[in-house]
C-alpha atoms as a PDB file:
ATOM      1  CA  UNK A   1    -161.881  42.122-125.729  1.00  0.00           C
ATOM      2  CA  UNK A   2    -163.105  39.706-122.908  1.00  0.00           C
ATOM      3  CA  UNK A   3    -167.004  39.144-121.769  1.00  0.00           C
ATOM      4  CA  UNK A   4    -165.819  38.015-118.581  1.00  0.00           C
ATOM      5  CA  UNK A   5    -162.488  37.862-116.855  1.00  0.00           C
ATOM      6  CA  UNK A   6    -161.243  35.108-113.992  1.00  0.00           C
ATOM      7  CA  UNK A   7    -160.006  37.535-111.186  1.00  0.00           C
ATOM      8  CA  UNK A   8    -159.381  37.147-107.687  1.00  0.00           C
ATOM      9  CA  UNK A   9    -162.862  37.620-107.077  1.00  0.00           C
ATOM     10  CA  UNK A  10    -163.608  35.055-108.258  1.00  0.00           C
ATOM     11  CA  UNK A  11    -161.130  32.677-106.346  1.00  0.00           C
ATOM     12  CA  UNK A  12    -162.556  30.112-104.113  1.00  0.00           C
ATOM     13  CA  UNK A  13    -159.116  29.392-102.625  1.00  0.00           C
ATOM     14  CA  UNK A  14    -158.735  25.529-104.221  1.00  0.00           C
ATOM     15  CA  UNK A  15    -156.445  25.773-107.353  1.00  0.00           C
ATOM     16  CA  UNK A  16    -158.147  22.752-108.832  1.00  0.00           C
ATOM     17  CA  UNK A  17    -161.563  24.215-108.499  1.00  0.00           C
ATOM     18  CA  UNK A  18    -160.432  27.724-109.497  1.00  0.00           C
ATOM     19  CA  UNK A  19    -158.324  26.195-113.039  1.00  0.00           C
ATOM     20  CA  UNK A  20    -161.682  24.882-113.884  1.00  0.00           C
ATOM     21  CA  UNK A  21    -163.448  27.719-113.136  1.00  0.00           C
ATOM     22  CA  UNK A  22    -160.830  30.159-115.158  1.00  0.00           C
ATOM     23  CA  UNK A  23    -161.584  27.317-117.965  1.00  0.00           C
ATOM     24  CA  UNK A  24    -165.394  27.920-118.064  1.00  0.00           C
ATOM     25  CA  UNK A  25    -164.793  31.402-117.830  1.00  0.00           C
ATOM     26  CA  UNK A  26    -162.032  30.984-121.609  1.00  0.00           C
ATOM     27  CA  UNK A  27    -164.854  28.681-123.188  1.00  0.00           C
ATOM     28  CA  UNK A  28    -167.565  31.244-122.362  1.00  0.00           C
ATOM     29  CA  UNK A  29    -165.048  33.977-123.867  1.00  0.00           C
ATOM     30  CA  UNK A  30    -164.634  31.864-127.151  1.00  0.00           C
ATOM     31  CA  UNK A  31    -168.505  31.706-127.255  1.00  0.00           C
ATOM     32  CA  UNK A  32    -168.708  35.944-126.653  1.00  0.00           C
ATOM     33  CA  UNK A  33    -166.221  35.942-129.956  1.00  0.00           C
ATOM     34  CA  UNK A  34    -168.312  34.168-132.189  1.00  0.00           C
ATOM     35  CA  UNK A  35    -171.271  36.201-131.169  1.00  0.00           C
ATOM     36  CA  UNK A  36    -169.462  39.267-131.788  1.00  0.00           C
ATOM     37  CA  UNK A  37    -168.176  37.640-135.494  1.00  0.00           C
ATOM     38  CA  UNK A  38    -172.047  36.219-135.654  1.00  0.00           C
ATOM     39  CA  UNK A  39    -170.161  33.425-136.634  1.00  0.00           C
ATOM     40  CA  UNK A  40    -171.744  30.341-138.751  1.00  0.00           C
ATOM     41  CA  UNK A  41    -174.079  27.640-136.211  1.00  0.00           C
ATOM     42  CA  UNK A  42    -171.987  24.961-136.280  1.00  0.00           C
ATOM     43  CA  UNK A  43    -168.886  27.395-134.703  1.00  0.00           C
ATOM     44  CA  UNK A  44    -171.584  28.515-132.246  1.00  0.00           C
ATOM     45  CA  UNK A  45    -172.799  24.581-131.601  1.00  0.00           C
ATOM     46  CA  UNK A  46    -168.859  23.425-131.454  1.00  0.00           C
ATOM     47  CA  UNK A  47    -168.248  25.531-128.714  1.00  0.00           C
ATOM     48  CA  UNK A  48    -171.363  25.376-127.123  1.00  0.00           C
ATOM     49  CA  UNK A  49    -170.780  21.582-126.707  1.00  0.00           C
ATOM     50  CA  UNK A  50    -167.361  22.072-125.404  1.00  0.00           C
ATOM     51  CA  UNK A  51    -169.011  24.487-122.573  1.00  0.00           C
ATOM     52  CA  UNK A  52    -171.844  22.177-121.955  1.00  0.00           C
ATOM     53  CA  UNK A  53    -169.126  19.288-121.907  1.00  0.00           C
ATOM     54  CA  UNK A  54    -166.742  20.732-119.580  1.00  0.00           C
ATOM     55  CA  UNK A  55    -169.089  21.995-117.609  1.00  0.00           C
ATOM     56  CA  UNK A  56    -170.620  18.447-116.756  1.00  0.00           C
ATOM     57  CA  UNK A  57    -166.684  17.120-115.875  1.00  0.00           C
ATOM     58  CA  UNK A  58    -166.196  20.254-113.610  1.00  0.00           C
ATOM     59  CA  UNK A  59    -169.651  19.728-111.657  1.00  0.00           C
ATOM     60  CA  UNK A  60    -168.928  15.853-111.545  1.00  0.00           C
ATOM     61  CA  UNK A  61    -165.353  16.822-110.251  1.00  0.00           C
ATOM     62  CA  UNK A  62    -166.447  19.477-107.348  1.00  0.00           C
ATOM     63  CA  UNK A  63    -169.651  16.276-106.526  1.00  0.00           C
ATOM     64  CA  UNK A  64    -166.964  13.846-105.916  1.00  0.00           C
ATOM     65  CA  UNK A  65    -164.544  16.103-104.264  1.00  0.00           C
ATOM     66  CA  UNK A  66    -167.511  17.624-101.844  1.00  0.00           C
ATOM     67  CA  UNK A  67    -168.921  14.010-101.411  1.00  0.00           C
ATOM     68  CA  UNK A  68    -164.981  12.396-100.280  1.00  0.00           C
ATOM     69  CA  UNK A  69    -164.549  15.153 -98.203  1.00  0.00           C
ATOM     70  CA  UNK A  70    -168.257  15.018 -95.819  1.00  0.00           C
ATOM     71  CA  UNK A  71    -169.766  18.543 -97.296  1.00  0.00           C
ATOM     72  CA  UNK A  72    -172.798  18.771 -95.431  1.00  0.00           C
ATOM     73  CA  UNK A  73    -174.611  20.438 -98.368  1.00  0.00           C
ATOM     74  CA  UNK A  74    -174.050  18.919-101.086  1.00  0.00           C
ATOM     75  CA  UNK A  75    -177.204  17.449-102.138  1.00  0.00           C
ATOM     76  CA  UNK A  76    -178.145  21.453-101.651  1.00  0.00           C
ATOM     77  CA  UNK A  77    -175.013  22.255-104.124  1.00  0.00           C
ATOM     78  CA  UNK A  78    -175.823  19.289-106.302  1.00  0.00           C
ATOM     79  CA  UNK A  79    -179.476  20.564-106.763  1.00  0.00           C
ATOM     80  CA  UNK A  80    -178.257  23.852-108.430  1.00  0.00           C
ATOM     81  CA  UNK A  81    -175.917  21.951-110.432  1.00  0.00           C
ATOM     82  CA  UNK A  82    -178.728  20.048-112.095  1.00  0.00           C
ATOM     83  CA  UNK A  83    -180.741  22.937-112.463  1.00  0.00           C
ATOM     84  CA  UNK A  84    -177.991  25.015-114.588  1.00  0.00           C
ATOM     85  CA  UNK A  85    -177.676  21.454-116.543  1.00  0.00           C
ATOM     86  CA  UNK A  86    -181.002  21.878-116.836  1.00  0.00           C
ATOM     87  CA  UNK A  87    -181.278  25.433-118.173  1.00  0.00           C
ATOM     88  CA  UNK A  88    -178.157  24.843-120.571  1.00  0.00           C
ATOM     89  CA  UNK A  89    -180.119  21.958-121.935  1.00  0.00           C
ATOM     90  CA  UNK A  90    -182.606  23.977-122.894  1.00  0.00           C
ATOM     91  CA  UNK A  91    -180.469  26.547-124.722  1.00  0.00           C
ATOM     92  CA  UNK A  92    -178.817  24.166-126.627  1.00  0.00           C
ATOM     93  CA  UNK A  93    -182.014  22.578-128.140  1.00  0.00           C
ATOM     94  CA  UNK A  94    -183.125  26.179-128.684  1.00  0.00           C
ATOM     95  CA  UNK A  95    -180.011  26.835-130.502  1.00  0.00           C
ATOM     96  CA  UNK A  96    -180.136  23.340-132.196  1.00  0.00           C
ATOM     97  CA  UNK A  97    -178.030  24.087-135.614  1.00  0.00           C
ATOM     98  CA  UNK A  98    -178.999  27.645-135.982  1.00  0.00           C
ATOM     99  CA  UNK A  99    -177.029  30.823-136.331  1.00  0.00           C
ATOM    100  CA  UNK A 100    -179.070  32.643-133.466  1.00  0.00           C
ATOM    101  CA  UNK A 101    -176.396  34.728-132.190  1.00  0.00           C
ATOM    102  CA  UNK A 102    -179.240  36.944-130.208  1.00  0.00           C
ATOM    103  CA  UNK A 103    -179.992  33.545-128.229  1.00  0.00           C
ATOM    104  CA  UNK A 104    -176.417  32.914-128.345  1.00  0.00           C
ATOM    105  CA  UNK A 105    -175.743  36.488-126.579  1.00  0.00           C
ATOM    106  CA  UNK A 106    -178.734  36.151-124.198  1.00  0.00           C
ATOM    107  CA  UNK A 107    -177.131  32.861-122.974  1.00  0.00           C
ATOM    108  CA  UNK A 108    -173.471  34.599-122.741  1.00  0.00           C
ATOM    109  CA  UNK A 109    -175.301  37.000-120.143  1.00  0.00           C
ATOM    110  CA  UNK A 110    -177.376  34.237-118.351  1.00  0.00           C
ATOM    111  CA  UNK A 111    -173.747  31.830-118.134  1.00  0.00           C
ATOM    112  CA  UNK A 112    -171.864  35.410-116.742  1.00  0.00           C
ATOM    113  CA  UNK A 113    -174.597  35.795-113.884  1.00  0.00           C
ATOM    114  CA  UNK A 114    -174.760  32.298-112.563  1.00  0.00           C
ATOM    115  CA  UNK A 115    -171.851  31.446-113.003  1.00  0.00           C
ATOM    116  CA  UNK A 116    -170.581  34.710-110.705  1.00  0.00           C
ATOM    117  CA  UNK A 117    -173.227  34.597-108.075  1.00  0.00           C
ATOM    118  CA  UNK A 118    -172.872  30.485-107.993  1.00  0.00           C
ATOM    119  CA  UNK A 119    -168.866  30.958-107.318  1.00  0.00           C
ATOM    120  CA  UNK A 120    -169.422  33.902-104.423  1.00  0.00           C
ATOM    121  CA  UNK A 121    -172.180  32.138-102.420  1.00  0.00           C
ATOM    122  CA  UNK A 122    -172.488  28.115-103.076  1.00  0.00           C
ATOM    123  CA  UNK A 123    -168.824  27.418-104.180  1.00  0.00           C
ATOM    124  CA  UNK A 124    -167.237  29.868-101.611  1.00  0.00           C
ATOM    125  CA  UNK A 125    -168.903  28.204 -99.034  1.00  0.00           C
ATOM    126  CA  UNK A 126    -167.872  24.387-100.254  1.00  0.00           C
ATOM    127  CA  UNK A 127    -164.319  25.565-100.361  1.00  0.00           C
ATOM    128  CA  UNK A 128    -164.416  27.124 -97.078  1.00  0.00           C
ATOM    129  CA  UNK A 129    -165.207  23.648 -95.712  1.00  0.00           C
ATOM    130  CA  UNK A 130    -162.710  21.684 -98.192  1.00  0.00           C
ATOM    131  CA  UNK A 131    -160.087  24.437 -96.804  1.00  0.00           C
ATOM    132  CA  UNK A 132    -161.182  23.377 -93.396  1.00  0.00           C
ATOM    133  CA  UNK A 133    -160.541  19.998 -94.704  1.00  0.00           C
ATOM    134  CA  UNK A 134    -157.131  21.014 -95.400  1.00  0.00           C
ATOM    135  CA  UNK A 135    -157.659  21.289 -99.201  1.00  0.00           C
ATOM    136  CA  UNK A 136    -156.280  24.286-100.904  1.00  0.00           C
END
């Protein structure tokens, strides 16, 4: 059983951007497994730190991409960016080496949410420009 599934919905119409985006969406499956297992801290922290890891390479990816390509908004895009590195931050120090699956699963709910309504307003609307851009 998935938390969250990569569907069309969730497309932004550039392959690289949506891989990385199916990506986040496996890591924050493997996190929803251990949660369900209430799995040992360092499994939680492990993949924790492989979500807070790839999600810095994705954001520094769509930055560069948005920047090369004359986005009008990205200092807008990069702004929400920092503030989800932000919040994530703050969950892992909260977490910091303990089994606290109930953090764990509040986090799993927070990552589903943002991640969703970041992809159908602020990403759609980057891609729609790199698309104009002739970037699929």
């Amino acid at each position: 059983m998935q938390f969250m599934v990569f569907t069309d919905k969730l497309s932004d119409g550039v392959a690289s951007i949506d891989h990385q985006h199916a990506r986040l969406v496996d890591i924050i499956n493997q996190l929803y497994a251990l949660v369900l297992k209430h799995d040992t801290a360092a499994s939680l922290e492990t993949v924790f730190d492989d979500l807070a890891r790839y999600t810095e390479q994705h954001f520094e990816y769509e930055e560069k991409l948005f920047a090369a390509n004359g986005y009008p908004k990205l200092e807008e895009h990069r702004a929400h960016h920092d503030d989800f590195r932000r919040r994530l931050a703050d969950y892992r120090d909260r977490i910091g080496g303990r089994n606290d699956t109930i953090l764990a699963a509040d986090l799993l709910h927070v990552l589903k949410q943002w991640l969703t309504d970041h992809i159908a307003t602020d990403d759609k609307e980057a891609c729609r420009h790199l698309n104009a851009c002739g970037i699929h």
